[in-house]
PDB file of N, CA and C in Angstrom:
ATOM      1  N   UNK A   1       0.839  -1.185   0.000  1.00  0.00           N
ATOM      2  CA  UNK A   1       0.000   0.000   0.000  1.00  0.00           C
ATOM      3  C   UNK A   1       0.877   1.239   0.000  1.00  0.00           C
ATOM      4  N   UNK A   2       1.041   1.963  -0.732  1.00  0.00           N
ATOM      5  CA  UNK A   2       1.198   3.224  -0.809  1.00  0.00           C
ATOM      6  C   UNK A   2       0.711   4.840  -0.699  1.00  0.00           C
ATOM      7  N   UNK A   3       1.507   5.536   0.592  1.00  0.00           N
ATOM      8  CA  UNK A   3       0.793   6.407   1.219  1.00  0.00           C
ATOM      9  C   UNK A   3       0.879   7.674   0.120  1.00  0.00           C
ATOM     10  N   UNK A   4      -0.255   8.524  -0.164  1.00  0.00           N
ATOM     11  CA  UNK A   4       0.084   9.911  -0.216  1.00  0.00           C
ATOM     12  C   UNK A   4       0.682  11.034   0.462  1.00  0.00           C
ATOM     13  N   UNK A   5       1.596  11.616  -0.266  1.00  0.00           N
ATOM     14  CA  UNK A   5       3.161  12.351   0.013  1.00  0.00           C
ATOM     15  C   UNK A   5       1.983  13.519   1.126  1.00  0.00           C
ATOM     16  N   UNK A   6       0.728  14.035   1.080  1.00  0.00           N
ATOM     17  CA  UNK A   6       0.318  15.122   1.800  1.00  0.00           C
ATOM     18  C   UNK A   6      -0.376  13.999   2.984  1.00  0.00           C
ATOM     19  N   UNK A   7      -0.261  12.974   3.652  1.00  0.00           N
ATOM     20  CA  UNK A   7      -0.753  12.325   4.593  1.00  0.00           C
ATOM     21  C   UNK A   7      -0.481  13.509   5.778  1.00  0.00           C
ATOM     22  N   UNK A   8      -1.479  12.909   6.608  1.00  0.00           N
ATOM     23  CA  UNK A   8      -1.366  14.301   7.837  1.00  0.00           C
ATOM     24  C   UNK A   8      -2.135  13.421   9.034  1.00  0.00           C
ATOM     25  N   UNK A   9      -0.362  12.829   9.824  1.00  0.00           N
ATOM     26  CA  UNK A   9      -1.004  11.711  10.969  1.00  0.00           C
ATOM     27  C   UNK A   9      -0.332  12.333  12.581  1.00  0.00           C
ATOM     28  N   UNK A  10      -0.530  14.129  12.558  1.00  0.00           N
ATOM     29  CA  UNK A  10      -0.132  14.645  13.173  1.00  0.00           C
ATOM     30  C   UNK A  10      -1.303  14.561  14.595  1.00  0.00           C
ATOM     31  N   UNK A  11      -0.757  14.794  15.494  1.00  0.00           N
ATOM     32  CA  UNK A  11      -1.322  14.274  17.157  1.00  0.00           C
ATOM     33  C   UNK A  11      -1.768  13.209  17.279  1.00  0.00           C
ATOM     34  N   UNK A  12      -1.102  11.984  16.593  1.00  0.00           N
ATOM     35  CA  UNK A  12      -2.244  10.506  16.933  1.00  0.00           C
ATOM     36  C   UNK A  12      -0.874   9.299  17.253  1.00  0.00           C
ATOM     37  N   UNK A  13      -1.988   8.265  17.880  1.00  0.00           N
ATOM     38  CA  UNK A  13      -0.746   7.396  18.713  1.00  0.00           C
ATOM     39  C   UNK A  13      -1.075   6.367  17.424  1.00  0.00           C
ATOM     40  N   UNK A  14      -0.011   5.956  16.750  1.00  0.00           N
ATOM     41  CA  UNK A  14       0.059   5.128  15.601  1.00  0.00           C
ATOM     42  C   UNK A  14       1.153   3.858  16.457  1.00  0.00           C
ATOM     43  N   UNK A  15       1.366   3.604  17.798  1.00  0.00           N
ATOM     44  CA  UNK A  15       1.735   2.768  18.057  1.00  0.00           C
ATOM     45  C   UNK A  15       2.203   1.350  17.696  1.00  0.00           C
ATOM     46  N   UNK A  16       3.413   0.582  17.248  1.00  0.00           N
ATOM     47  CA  UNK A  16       3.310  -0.710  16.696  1.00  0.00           C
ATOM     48  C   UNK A  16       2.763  -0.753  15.493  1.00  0.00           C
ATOM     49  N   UNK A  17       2.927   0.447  14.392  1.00  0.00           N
ATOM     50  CA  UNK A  17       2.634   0.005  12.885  1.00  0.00           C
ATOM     51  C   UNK A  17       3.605  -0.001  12.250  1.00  0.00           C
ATOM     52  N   UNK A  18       2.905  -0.818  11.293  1.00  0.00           N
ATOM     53  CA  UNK A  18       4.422  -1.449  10.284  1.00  0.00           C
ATOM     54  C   UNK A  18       3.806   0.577   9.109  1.00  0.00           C
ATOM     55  N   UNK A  19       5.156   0.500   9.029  1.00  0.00           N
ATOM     56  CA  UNK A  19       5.130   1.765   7.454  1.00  0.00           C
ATOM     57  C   UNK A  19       6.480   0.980   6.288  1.00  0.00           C
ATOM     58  N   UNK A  20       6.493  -0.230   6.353  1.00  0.00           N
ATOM     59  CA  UNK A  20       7.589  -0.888   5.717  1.00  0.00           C
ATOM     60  C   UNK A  20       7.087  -0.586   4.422  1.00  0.00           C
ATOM     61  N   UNK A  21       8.206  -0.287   3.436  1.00  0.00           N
ATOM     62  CA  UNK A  21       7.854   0.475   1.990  1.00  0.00           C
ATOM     63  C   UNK A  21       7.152   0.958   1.908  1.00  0.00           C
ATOM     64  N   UNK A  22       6.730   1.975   2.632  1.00  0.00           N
ATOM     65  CA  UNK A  22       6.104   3.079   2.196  1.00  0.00           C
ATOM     66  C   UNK A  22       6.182   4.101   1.774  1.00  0.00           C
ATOM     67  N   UNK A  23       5.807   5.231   0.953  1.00  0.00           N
ATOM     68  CA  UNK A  23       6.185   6.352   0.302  1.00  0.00           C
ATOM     69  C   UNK A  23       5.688   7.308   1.175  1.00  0.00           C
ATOM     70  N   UNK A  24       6.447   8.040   2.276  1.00  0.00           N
ATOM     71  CA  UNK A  24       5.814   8.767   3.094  1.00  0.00           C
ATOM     72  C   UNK A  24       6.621  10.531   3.072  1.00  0.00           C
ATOM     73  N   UNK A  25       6.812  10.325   1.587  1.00  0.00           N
ATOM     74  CA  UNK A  25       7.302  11.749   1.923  1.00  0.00           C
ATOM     75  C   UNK A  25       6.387  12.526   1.726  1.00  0.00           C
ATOM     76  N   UNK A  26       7.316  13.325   2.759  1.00  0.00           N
ATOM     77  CA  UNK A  26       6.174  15.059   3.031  1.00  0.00           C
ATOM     78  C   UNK A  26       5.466  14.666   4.388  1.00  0.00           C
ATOM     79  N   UNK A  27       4.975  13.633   4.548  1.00  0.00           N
ATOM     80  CA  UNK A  27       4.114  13.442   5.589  1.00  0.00           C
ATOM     81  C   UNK A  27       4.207  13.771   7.292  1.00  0.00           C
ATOM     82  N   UNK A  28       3.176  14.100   7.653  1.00  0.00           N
ATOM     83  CA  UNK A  28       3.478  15.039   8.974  1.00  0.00           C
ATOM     84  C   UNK A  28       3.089  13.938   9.846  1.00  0.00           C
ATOM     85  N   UNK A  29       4.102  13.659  10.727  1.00  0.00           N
ATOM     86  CA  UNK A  29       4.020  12.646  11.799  1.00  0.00           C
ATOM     87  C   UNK A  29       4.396  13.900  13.257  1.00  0.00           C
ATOM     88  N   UNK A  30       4.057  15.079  13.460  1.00  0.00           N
ATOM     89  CA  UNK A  30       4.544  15.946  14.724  1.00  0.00           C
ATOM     90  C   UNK A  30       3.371  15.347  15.805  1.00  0.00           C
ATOM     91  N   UNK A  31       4.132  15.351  17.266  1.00  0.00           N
ATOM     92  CA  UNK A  31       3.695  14.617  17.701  1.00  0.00           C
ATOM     93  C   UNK A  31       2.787  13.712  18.185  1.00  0.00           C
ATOM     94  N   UNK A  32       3.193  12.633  17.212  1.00  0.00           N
ATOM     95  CA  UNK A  32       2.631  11.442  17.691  1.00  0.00           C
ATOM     96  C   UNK A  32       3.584  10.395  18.296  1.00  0.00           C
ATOM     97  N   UNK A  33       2.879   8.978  18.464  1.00  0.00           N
ATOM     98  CA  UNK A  33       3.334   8.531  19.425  1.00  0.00           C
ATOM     99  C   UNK A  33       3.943   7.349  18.385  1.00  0.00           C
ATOM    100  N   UNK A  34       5.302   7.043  18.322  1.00  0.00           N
ATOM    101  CA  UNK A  34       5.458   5.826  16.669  1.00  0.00           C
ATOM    102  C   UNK A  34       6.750   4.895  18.113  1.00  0.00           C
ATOM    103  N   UNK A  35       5.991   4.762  18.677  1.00  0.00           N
ATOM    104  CA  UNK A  35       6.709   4.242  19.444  1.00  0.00           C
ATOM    105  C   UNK A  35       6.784   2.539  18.867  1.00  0.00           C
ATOM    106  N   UNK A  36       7.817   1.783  18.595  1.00  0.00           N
ATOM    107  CA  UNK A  36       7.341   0.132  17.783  1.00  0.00           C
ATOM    108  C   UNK A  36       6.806   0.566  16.691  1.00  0.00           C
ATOM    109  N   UNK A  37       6.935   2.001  16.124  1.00  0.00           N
ATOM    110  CA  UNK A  37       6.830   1.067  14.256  1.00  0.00           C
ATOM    111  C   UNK A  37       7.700   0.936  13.642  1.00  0.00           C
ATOM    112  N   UNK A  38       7.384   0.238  12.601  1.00  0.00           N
ATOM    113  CA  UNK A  38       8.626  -0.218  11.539  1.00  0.00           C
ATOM    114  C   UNK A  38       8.396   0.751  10.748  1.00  0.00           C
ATOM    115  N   UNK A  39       9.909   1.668  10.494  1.00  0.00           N
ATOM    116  CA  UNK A  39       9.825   2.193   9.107  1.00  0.00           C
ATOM    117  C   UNK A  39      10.886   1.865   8.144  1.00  0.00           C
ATOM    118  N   UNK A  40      11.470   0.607   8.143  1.00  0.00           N
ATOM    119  CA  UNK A  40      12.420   0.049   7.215  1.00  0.00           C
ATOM    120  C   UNK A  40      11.734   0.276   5.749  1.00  0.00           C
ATOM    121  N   UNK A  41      12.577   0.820   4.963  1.00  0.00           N
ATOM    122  CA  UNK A  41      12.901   0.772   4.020  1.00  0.00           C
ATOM    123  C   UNK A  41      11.346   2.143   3.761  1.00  0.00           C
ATOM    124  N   UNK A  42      10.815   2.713   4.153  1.00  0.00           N
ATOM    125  CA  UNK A  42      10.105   3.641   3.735  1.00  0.00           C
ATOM    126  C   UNK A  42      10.926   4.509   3.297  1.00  0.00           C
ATOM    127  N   UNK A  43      10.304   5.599   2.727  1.00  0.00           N
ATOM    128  CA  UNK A  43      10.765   6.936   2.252  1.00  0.00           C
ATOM    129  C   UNK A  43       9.953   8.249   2.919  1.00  0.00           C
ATOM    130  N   UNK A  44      11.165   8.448   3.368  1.00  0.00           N
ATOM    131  CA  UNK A  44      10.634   9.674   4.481  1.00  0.00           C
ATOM    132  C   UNK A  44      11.463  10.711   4.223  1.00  0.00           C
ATOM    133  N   UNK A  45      11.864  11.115   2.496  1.00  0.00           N
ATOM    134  CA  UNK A  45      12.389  12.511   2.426  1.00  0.00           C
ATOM    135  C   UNK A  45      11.214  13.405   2.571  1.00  0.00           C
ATOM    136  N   UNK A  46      11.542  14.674   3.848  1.00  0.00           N
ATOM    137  CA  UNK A  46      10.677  15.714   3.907  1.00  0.00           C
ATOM    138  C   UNK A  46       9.857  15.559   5.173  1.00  0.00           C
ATOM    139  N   UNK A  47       9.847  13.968   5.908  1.00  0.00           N
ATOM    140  CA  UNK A  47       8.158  14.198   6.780  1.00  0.00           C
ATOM    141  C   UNK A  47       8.891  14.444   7.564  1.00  0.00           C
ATOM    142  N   UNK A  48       7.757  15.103   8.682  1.00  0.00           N
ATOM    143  CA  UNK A  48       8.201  16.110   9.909  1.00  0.00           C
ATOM    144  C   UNK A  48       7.739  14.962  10.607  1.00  0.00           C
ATOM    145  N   UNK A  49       8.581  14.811  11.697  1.00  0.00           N
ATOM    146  CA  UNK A  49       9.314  14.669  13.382  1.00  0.00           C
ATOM    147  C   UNK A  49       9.176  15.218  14.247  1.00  0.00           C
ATOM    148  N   UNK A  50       8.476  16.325  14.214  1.00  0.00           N
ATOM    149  CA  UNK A  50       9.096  17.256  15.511  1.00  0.00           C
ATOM    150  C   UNK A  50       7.718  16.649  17.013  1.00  0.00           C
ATOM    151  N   UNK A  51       8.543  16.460  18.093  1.00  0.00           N
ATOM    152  CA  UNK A  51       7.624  15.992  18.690  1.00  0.00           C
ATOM    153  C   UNK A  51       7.260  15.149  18.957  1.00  0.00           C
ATOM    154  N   UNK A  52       7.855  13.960  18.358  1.00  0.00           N
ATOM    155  CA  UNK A  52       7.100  12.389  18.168  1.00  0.00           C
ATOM    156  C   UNK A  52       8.069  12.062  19.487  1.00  0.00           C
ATOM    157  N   UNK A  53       6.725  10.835  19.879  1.00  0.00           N
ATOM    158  CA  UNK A  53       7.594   9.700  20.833  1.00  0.00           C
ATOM    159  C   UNK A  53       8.242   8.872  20.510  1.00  0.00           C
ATOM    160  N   UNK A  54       9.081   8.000  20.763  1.00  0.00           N
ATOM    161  CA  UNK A  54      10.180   7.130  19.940  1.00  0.00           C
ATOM    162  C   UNK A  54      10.616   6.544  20.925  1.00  0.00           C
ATOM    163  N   UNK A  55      10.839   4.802  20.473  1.00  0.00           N
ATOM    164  CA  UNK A  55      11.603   3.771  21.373  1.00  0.00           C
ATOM    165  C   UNK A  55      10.278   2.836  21.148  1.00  0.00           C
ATOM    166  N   UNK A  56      10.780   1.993  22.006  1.00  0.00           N
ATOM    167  CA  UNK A  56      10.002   0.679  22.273  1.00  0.00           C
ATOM    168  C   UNK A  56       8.577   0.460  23.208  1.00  0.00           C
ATOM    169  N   UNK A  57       7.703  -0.352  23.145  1.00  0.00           N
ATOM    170  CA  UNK A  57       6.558  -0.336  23.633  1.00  0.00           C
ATOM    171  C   UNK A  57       6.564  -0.847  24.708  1.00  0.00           C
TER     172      UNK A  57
END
């Protein structure tokens, strides 16, 4: 599945999701909670960070 580059998953707890190959540029991840997801091998030129929780569940 492939995401659109304007996705907007800003203030939400996306906890334990896979984003494996996904096309996530541009996409606004400010804080949320990506604590346990996979983002191997996605593409994340451009998405915003700012804010997010990070590490393990």
């Amino acid at each position: 599945m492939n995401v659109s580059s304007s996705v907007n998953f800003a203030n939400q707890d996306l906890r334990n999701r896979s984003f494996h190959g996904q096309n996530l540029k541009g996409a606004n991840f400010s804080s949320c909670d990506l604590r346990g997801c996979d983002f191997s091998y996605a593409q994340l030129k451009g998405a915003n960070f700012e804010r997010v929780r990070t590490g393990q569940t």
